[in-house]
Protein backbone atom coordinates (compact mmCIF):
# COMPACT_ATOMS: atom_id res chain seq x y z
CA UNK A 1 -54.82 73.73 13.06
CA UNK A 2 -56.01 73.80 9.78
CA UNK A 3 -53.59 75.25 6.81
CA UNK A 4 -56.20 75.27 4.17
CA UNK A 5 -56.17 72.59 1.18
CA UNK A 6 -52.64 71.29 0.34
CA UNK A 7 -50.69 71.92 -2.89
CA UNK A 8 -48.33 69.56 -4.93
CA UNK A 9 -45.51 71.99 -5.87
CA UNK A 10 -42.34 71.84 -7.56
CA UNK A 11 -40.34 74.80 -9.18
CA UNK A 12 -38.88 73.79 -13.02
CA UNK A 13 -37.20 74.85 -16.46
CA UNK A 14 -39.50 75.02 -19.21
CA UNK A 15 -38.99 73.59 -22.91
CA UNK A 16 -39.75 76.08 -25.67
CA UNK A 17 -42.02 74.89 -28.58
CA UNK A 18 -39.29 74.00 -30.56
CA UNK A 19 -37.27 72.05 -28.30
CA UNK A 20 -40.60 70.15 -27.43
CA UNK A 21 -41.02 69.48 -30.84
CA UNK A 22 -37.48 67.72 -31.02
CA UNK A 23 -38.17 65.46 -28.26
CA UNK A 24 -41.38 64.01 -29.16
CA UNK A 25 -39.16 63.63 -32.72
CA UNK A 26 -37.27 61.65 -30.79
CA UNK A 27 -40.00 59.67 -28.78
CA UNK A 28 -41.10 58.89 -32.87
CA UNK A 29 -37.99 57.36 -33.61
CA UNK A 30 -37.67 55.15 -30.58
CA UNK A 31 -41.03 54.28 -31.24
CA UNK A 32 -40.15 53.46 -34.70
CA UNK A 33 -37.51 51.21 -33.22
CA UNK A 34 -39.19 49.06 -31.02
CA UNK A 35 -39.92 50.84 -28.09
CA UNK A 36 -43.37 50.68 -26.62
CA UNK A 37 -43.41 52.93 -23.72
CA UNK A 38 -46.22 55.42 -22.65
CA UNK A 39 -43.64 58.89 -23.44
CA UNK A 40 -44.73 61.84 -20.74
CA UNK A 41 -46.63 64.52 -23.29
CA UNK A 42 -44.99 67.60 -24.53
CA UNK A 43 -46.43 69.76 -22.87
CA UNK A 44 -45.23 67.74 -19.34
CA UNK A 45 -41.67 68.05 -20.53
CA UNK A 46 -39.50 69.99 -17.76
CA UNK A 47 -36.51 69.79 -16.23
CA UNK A 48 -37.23 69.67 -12.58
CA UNK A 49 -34.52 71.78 -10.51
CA UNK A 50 -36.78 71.46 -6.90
CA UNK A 51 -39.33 69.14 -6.22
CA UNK A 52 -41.43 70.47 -2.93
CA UNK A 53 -44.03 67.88 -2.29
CA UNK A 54 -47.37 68.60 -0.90
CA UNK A 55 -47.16 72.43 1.23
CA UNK A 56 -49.61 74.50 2.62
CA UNK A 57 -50.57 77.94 0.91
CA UNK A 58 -48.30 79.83 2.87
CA UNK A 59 -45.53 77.84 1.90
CA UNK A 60 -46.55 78.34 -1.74
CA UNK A 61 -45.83 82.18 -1.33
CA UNK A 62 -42.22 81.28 0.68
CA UNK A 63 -41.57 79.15 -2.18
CA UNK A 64 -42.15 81.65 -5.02
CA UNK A 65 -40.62 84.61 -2.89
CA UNK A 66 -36.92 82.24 -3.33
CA UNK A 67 -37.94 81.24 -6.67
CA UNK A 68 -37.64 85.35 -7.43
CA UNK A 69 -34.51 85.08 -5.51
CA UNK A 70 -32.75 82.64 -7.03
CA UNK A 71 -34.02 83.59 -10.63
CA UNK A 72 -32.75 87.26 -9.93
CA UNK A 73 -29.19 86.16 -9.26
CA UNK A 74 -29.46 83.92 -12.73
CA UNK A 75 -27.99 85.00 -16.27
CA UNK A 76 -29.49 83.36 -19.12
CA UNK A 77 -28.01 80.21 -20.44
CA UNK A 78 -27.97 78.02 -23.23
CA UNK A 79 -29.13 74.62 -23.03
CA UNK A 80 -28.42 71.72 -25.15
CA UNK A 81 -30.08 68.15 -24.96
CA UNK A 82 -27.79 65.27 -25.55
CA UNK A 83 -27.46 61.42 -25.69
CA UNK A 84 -30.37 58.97 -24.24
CA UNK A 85 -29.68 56.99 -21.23
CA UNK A 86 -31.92 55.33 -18.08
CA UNK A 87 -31.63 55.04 -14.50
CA UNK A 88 -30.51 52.81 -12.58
CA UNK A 89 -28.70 51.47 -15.85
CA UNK A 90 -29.04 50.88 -19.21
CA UNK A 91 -29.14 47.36 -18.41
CA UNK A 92 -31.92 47.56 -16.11
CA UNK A 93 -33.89 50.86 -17.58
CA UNK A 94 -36.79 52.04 -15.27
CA UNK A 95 -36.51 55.50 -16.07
CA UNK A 96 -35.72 56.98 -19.69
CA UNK A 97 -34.14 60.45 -19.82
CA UNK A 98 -32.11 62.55 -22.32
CA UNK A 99 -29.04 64.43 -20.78
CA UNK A 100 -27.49 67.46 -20.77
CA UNK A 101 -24.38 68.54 -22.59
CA UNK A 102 -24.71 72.38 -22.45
CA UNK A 103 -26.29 74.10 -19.53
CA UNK A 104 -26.00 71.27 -17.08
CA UNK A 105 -23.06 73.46 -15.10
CA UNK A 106 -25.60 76.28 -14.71
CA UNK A 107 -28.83 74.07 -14.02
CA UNK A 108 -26.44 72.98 -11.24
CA UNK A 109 -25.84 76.22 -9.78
CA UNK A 110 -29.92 77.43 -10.51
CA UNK A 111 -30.73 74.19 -8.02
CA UNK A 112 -27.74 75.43 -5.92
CA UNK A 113 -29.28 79.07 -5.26
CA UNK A 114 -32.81 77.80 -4.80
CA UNK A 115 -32.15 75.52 -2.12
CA UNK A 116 -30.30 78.40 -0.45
CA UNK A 117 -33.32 80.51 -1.00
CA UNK A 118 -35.66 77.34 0.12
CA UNK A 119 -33.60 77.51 3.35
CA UNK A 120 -33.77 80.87 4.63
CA UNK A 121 -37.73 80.50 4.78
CA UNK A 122 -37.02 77.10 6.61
CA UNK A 123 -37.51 74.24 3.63
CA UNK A 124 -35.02 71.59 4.12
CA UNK A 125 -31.83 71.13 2.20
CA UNK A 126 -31.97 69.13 -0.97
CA UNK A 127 -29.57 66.23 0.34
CA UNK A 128 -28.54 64.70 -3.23
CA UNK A 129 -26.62 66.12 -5.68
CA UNK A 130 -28.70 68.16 -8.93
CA UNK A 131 -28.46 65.15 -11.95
CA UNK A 132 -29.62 67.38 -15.12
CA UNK A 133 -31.95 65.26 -17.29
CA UNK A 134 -35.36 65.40 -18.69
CA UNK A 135 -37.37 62.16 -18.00
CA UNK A 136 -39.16 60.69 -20.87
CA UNK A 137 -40.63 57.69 -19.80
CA UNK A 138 -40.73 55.59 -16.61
CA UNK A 139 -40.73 51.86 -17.64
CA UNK A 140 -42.90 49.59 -15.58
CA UNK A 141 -42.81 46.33 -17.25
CA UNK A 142 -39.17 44.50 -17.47
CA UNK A 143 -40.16 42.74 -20.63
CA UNK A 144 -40.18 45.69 -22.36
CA UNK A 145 -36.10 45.94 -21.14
CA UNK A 146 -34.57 43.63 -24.10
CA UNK A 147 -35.89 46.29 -26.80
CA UNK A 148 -35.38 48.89 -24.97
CA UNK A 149 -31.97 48.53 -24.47
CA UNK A 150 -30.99 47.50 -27.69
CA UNK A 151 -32.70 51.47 -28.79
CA UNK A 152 -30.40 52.93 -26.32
CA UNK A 153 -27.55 51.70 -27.38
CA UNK A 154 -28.43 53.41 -30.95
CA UNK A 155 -29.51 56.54 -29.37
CA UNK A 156 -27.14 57.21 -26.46
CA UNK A 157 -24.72 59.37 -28.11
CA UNK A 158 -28.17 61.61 -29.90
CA UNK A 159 -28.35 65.30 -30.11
CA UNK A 160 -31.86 66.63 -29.49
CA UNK A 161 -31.80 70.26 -29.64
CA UNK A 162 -31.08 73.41 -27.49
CA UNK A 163 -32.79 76.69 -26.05
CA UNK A 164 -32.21 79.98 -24.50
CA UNK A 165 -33.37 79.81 -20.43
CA UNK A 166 -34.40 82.82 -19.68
CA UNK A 167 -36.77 81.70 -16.42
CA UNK A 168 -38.04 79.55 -13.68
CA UNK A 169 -41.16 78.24 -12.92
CA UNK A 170 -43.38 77.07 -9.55
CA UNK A 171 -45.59 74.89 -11.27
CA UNK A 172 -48.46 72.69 -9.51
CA UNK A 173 -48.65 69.25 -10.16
CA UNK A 174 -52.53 67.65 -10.23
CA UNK A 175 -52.52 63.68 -9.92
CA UNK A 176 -55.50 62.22 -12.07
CA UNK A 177 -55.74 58.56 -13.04
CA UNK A 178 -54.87 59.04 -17.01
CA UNK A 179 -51.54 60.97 -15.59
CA UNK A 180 -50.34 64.42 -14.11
CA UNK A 181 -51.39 67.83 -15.09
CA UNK A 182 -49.35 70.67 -14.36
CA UNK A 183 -50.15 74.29 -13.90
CA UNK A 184 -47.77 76.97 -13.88
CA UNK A 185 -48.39 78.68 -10.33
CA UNK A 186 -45.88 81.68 -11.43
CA UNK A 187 -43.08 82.37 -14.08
CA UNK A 188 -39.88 84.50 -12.76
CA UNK A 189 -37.32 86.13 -15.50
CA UNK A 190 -33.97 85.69 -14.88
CA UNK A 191 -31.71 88.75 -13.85
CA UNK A 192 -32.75 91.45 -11.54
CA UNK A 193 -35.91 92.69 -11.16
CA UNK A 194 -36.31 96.68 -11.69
CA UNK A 195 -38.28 98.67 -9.55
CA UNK A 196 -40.06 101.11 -10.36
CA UNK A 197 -39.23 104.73 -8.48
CA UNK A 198 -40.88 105.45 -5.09
């Protein structure tokens, strides 16, 4: 039975302009001290809260309907970026991230209420618990690891910046050989959603 073309779908937190701005500020300084990684653009920076995988159209609509779920039982929050650090370790860096010092409680909950919302139209349970960070880099080549670890030791304890989130976003994800381009599928507002009189 064919479901129509599949689409590569995960629901995220925006960066504002600002707060974009900040981290490529960043990238520039780690640049500046002797880290030569290819940074994920600007306008790629997100903080992931649900990542879907490849679903059929139909799923697409399930998956917005509990991204207006979730979203609608959300206040906004403020969210502050702090302190550079890489998974696994720092002493083995394959993936560069900043964390989260304010906001990181509530991104918690967000991913929390989405997967509840993901389950009652029969997506599976998110079976790890929600780390808040916003990937900057993945690093492929462990000679780059020497430098790169002597930057993080400077940077770990850096304050980015901060923002208002107000939203969530289904975004689609489109795999192309010079990197990933993402779409925004649909936006939802935090807080209830009014409707209008019958």
């Amino acid at each position: 039975m064919n479901h129509g073309p599949l689409h590569r779908i995960f629901i995220a937190v925006d960066l504002d302009p600002a707060l974009r701005g900040a981290v490529s500020e960043l990238e520039g300084r780690l640049t500046e001290a002797g880290v030569r990684l290819r940074w994920i653009p600007a306008e790629n920076l997100h903080f992931t809260v649900r990542f879907l995988g490849e679903i059929t159209p139909a799923q697409v609509a399930q998956v917005k309907l509990a991204a207006r779920a979730a979203a609608a039982e959300t206040v906004p929050f403020r969210l502050t970026l702090h302190g550079v650090g890489a998974f696994p370790s720092l002493q083995q860096p394959r993936v560069v991230w900043i964390g989260v010092r304010e906001g990181g409680e509530e991104l918690a909950a967000l991913s929390g209420r989405l997967d509840d919302a993901l389950a009652g139209h029969r997506f599976p349970r998110e079976n790890r618990p929600y780390e808040a960070h916003l990937t900057l880099a993945r690093v492929r080549d462990r000679r780059l690891w020497r430098e790169l670890v002597r930057a993080l030791e400077v940077f770990h304890d850096a304050t980015v910046g901060g923002q208002e989130v107000r939203s969530l976003s289904v975004m689609e994800s489109h795999l192309r050989p010079g990197g990933a381009r993402y779409v925004k599928v649909e936006e939802v507002t935090f807080g209830p959603t009014l409707k209008s009189p019958a």
